[in-house]
C-alpha atoms as a PDB file:
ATOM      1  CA  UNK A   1     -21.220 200.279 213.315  1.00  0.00           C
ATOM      2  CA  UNK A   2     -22.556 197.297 211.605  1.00  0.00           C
ATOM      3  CA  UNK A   3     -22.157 196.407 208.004  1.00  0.00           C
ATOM      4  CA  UNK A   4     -26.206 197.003 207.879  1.00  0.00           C
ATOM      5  CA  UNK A   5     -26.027 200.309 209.519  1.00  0.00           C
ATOM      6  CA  UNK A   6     -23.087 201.584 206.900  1.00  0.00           C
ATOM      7  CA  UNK A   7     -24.987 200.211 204.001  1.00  0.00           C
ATOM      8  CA  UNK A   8     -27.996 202.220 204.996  1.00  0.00           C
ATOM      9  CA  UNK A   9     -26.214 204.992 206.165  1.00  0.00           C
ATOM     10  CA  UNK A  10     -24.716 204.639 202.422  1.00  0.00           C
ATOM     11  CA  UNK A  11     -28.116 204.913 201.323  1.00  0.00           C
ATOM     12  CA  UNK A  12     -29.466 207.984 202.918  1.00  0.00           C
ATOM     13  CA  UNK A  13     -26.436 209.920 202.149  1.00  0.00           C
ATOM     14  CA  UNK A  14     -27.202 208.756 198.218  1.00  0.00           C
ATOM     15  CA  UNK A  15     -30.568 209.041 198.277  1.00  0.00           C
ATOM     16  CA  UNK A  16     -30.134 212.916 199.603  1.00  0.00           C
ATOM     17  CA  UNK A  17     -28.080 213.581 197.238  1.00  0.00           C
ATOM     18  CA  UNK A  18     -30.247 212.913 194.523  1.00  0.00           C
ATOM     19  CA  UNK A  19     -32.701 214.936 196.523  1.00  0.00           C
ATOM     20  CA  UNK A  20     -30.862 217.737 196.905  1.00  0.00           C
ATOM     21  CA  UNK A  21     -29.075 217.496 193.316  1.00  0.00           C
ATOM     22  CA  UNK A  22     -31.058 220.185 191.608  1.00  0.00           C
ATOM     23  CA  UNK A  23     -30.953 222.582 194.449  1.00  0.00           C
ATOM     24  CA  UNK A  24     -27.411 222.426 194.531  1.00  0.00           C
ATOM     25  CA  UNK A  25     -27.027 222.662 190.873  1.00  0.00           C
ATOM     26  CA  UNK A  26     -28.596 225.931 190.499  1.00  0.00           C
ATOM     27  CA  UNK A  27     -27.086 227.296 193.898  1.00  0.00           C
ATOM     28  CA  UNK A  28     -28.218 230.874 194.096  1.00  0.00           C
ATOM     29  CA  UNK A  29     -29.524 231.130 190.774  1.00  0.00           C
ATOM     30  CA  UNK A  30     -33.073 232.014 190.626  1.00  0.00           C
ATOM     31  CA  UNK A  31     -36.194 230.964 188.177  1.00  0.00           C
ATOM     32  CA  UNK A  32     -35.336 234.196 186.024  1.00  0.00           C
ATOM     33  CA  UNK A  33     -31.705 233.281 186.086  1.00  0.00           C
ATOM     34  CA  UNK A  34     -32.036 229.743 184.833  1.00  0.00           C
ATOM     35  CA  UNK A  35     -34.905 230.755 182.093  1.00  0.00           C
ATOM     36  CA  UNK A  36     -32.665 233.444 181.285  1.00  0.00           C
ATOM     37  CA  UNK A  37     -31.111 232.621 177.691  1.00  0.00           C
ATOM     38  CA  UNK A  38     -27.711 232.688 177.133  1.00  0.00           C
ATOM     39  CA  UNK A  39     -25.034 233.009 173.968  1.00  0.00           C
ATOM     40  CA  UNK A  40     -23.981 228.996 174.628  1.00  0.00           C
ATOM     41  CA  UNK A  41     -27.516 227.446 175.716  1.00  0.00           C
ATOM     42  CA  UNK A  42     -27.364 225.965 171.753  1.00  0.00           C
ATOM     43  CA  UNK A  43     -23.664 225.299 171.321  1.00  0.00           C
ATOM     44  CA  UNK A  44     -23.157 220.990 172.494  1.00  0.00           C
ATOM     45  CA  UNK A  45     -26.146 219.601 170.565  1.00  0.00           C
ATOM     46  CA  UNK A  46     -27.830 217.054 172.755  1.00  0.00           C
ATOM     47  CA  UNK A  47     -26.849 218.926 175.805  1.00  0.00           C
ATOM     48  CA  UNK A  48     -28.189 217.695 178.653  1.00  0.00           C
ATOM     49  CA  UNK A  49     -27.462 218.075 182.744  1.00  0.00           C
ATOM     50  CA  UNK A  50     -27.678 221.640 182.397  1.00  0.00           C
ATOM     51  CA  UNK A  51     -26.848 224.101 185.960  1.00  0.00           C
ATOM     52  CA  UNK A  52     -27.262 227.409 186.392  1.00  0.00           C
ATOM     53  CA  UNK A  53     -25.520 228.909 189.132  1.00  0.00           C
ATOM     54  CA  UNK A  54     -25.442 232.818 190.336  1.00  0.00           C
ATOM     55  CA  UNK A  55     -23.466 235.381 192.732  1.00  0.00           C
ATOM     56  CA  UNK A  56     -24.104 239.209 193.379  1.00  0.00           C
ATOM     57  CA  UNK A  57     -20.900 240.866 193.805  1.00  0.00           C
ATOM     58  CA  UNK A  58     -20.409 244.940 195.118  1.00  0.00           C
ATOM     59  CA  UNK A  59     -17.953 245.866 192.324  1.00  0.00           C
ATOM     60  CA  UNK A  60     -18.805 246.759 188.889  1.00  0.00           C
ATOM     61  CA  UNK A  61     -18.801 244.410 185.253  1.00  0.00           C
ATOM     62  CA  UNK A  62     -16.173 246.553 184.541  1.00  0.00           C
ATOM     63  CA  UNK A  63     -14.073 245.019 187.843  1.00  0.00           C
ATOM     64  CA  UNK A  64     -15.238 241.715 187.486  1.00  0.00           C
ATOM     65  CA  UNK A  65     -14.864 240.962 183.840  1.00  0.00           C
ATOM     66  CA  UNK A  66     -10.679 240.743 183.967  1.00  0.00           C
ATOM     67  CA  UNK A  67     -10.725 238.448 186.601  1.00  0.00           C
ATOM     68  CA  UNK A  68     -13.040 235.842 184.232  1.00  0.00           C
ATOM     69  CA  UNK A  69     -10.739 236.614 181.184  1.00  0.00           C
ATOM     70  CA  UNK A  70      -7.515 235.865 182.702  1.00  0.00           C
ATOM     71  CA  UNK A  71      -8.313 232.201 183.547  1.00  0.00           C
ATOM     72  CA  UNK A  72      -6.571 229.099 183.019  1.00  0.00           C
ATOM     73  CA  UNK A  73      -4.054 227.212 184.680  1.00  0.00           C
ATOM     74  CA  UNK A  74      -0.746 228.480 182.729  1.00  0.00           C
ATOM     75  CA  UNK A  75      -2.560 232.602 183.433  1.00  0.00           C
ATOM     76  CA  UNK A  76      -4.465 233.398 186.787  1.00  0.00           C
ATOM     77  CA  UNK A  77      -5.623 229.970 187.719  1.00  0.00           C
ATOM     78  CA  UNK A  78      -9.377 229.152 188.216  1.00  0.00           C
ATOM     79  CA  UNK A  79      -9.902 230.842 191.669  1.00  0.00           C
ATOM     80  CA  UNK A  80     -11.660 227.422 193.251  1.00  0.00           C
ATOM     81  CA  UNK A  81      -9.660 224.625 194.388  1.00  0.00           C
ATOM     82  CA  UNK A  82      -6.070 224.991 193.459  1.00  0.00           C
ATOM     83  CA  UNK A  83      -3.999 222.088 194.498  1.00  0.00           C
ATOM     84  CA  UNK A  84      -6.924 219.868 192.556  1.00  0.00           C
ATOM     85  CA  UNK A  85      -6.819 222.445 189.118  1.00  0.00           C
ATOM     86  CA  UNK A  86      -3.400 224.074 189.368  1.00  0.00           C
ATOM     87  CA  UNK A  87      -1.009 221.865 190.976  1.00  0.00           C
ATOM     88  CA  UNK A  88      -1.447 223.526 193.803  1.00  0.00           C
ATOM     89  CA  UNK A  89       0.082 226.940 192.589  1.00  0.00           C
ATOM     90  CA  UNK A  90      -2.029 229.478 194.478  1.00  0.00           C
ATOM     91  CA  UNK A  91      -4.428 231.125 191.481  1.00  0.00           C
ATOM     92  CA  UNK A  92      -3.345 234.845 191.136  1.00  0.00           C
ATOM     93  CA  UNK A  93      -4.910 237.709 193.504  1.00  0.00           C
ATOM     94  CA  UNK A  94      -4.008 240.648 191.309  1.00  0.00           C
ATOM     95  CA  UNK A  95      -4.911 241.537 187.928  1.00  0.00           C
ATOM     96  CA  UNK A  96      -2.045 241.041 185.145  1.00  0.00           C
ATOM     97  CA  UNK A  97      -2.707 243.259 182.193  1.00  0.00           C
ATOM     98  CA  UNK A  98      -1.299 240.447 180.003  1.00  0.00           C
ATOM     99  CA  UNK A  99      -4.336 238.144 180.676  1.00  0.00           C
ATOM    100  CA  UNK A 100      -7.030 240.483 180.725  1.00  0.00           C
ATOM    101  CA  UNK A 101      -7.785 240.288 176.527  1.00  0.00           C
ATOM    102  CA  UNK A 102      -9.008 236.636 175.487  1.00  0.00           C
ATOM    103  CA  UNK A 103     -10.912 236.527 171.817  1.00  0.00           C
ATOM    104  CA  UNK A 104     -12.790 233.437 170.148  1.00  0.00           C
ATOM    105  CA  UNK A 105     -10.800 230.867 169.218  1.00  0.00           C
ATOM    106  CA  UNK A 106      -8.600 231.060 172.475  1.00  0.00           C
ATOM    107  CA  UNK A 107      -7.452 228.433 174.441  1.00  0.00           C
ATOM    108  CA  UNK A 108      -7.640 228.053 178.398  1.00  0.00           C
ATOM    109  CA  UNK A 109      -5.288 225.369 179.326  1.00  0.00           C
ATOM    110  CA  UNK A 110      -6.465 223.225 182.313  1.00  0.00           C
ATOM    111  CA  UNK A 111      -4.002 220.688 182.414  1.00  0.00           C
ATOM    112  CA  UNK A 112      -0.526 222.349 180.465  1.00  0.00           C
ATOM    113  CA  UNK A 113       0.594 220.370 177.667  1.00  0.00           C
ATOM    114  CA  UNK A 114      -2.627 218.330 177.779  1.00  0.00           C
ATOM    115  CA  UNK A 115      -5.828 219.496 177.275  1.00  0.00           C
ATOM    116  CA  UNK A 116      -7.933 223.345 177.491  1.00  0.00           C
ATOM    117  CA  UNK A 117     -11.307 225.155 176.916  1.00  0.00           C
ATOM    118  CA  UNK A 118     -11.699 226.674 173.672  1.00  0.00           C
ATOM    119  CA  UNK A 119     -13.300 230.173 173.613  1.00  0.00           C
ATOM    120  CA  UNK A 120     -16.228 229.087 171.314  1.00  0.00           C
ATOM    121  CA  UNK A 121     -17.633 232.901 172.090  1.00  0.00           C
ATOM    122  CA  UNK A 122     -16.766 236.423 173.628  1.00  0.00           C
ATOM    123  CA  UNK A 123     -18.139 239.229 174.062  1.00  0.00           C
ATOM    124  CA  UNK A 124     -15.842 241.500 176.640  1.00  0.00           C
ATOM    125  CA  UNK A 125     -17.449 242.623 179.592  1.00  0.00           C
ATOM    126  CA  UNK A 126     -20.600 240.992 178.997  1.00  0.00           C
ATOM    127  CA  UNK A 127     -19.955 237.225 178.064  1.00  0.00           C
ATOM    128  CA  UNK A 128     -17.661 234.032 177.755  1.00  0.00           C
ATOM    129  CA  UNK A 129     -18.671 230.643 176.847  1.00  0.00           C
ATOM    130  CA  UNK A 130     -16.180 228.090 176.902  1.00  0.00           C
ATOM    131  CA  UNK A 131     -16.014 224.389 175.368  1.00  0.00           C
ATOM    132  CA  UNK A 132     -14.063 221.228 176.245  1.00  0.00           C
ATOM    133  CA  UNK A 133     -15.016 217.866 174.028  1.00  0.00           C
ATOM    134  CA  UNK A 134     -12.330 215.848 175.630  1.00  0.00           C
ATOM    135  CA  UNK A 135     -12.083 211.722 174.977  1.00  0.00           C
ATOM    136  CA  UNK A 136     -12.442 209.424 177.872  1.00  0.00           C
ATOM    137  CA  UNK A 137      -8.950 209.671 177.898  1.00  0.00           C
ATOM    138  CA  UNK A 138      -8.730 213.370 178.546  1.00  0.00           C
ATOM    139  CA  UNK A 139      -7.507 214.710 175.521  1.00  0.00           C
ATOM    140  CA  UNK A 140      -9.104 216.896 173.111  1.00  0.00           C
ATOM    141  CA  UNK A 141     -10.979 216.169 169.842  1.00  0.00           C
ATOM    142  CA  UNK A 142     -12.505 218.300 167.032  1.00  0.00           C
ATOM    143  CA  UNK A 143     -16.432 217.916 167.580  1.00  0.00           C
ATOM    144  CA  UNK A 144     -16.702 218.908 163.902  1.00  0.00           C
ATOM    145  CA  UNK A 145     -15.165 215.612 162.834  1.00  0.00           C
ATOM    146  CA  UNK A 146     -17.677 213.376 165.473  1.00  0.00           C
ATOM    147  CA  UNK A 147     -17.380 212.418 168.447  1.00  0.00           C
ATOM    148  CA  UNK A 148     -15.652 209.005 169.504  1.00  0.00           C
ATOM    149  CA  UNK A 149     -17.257 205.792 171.692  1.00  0.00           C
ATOM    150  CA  UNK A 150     -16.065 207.543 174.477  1.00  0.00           C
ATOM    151  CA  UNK A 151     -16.164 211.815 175.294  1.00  0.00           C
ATOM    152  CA  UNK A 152     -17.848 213.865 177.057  1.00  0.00           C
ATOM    153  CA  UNK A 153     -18.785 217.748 175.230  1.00  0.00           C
ATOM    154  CA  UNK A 154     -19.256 220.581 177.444  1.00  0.00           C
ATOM    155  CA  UNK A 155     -19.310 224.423 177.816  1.00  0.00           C
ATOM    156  CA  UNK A 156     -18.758 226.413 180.765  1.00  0.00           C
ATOM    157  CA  UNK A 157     -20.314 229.733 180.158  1.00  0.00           C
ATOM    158  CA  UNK A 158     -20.025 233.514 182.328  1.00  0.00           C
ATOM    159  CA  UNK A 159     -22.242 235.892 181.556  1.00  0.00           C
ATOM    160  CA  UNK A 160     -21.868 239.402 183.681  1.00  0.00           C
ATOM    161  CA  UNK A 161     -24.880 241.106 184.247  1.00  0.00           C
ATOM    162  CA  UNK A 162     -25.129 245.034 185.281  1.00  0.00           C
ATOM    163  CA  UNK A 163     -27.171 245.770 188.109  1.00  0.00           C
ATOM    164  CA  UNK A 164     -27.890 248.771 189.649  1.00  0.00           C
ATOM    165  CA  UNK A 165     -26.019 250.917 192.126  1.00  0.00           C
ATOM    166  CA  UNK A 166     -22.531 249.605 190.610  1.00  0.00           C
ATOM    167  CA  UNK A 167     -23.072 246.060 191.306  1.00  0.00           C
ATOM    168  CA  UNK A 168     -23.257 242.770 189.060  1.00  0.00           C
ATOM    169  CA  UNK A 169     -24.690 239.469 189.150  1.00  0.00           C
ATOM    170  CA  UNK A 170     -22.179 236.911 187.806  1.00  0.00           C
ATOM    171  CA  UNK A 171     -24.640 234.383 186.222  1.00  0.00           C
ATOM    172  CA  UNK A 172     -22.370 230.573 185.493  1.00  0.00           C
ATOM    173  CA  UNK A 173     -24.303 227.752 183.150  1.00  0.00           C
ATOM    174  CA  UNK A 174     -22.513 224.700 182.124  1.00  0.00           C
ATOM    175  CA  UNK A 175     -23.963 221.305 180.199  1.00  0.00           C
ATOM    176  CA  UNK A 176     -23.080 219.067 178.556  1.00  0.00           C
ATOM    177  CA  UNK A 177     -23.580 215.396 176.411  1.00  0.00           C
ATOM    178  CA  UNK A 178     -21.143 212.363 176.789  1.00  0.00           C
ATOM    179  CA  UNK A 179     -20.805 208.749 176.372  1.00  0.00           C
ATOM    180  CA  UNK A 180     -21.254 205.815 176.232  1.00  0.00           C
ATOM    181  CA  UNK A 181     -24.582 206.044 178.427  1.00  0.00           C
ATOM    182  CA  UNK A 182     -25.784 204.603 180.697  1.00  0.00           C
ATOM    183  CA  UNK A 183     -22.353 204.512 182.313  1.00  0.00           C
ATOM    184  CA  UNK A 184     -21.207 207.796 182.035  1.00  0.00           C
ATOM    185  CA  UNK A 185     -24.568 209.496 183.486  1.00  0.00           C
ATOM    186  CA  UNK A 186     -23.535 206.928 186.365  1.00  0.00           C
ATOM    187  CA  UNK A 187     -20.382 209.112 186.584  1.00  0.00           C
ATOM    188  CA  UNK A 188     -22.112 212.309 186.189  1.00  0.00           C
ATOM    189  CA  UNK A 189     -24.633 211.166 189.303  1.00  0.00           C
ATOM    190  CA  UNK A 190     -21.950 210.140 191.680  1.00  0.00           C
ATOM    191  CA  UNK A 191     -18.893 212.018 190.874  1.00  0.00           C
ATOM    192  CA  UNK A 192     -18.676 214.642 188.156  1.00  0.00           C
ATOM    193  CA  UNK A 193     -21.862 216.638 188.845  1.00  0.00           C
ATOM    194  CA  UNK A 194     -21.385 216.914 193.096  1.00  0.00           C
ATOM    195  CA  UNK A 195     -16.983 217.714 192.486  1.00  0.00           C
ATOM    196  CA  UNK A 196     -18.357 220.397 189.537  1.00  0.00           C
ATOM    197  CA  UNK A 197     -21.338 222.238 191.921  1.00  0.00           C
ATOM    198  CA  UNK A 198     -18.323 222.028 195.275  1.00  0.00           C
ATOM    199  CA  UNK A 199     -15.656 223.904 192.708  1.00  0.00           C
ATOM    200  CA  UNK A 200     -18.036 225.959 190.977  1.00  0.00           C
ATOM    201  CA  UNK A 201     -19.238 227.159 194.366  1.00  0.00           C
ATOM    202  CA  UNK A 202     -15.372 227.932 195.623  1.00  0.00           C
ATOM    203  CA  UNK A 203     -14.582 229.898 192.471  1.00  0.00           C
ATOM    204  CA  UNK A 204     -17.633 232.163 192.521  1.00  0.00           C
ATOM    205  CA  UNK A 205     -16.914 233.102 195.917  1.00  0.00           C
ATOM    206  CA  UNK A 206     -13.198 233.646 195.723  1.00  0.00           C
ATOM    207  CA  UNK A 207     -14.301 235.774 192.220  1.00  0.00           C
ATOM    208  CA  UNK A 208     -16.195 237.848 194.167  1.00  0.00           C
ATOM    209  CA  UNK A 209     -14.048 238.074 197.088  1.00  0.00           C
ATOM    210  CA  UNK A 210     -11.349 239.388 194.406  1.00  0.00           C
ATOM    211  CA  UNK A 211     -13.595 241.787 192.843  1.00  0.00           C
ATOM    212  CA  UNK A 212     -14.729 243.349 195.963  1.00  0.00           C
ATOM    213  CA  UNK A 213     -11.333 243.853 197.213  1.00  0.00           C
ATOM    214  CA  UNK A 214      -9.829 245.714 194.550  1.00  0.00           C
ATOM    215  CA  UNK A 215     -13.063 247.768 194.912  1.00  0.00           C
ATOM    216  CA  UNK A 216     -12.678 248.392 198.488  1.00  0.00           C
ATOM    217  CA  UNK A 217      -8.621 249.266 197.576  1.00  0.00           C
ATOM    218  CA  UNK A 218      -9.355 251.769 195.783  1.00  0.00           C
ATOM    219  CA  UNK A 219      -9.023 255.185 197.696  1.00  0.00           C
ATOM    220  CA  UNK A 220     -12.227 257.211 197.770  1.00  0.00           C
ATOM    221  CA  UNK A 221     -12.257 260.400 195.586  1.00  0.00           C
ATOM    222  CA  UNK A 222     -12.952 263.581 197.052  1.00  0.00           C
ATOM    223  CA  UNK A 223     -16.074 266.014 195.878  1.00  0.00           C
ATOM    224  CA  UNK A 224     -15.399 267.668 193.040  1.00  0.00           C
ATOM    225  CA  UNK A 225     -15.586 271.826 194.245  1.00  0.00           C
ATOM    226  CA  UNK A 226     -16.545 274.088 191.845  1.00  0.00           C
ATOM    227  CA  UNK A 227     -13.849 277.275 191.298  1.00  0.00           C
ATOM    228  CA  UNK A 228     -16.012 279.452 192.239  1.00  0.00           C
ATOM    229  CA  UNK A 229     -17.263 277.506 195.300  1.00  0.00           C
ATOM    230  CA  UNK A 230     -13.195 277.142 196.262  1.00  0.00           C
ATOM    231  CA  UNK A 231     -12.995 280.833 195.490  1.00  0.00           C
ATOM    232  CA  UNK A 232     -15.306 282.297 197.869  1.00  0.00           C
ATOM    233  CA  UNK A 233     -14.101 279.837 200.743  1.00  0.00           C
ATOM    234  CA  UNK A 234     -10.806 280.835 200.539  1.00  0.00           C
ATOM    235  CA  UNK A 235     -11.996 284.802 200.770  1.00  0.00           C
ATOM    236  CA  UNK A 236     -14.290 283.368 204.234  1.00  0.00           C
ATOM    237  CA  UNK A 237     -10.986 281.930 205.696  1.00  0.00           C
ATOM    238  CA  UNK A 238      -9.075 285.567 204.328  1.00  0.00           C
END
């Protein structure tokens, strides 16, 4: 293939991308979903880039909830791609009653030793909204004290909805603001947004996948039989 033929082959591929960008941003969510407002939607001031993103999974909030409160990379993992955010240490398929409790003002580590999401809010079983205002550099700063020439602010937020027959939808919205602009929104466009919607995708299918599971594991419980009911059957079979 030509030099020509790359370059515009270059140029479709980018120019469906930005296409297909907002679609794939708000994978499975729908209007209600991304109207929908959540505890974080005013937590990064100048937020911006916003994506909503949604799953229905056959397990209750109850049986999904533990698997979003034992994240991080030094707990369960982050259930998407794990030799890009764990080191390639396999994120964990059973629930550890160690990690299930996380509170406001918790840390999930995503690089050990480095940097983390703060728990900015919590409410157990329902929702978690994380936080990350990281330097160009990677490593955390306090957003109360400013921000520097070069960060980018962010929250990650999970919010479990009930729905009925058992079931949930596992709604995901993430923002955020960084700088300096123009160039990091050229970062955002070609590399940050796309590698966030592939992960985000992964983990909200191997979530569910979990959740289900366990479901289906557990053994099904017989009908209750009133004494009475178990009386008289056992004079029948007499």
């Amino acid at each position: 293939m030509s030099a020509t033929r790359h370059g515009l082959a270059a140029c479709g591929l980018a120019a469906a991308a930005i296409i297909l960008r907002p679609r794939l941003r708000n994978w499975g969510s729908t209007v209600d979903d991304r109207a929908r407002v959540l505890p974080g939607d005013w937590l990064i001031p100048g937020e911006h880039g916003v994506c909503t993103m949604a799953i229905d999974i056959d397990a209750a909030p109850a049986e999904v909830w533990p698997w979003l409160a034992q994240m991080g990379a030094d707990r369960a993992g982050w259930f998407s791609f794990d030799h890009l955010d764990r080191g390639g240490r396999p994120s964990s398929r059973t629930l550890d009653p160690r990690w299930t409790q996380v509170g406001e003002g918790d840390r999930m580590v995503t690089v050990p030793g480095r940097s983390w999401f703060d728990v900015a809010h919590v409410e157990p079983g329902r929702s978690l909204v994380l936080r990350a205002s990281l330097d160009l550099r990677g490593r955390p700063f306090d957003p109360r004290a400013g921000r520097p020439g070069g960060f980018v602010d962010s929250r990650w937020e999970f919010f479990v909805d009930p729905r009925p027959g058992g079931t949930t939808r596992l709604i995901v919205r993430s923002g955020s603001v960084s700088g300096p602009r123009p160039w990091t929104d050229i970062m955002d466009l070609v590399f940050w947004h796309p590698a966030h919607v592939l992960m985000q995708l992964r983990q909200l299918r191997q979530i569910k996948r979990r959740a289900e599971q366990r479901r289906a594991a557990r053994p099904a419980r017989s009908p209750a039989v009133a004494p009475g009911a178990a009386a008289r059957a056992a004079a029948q079979r007499a």
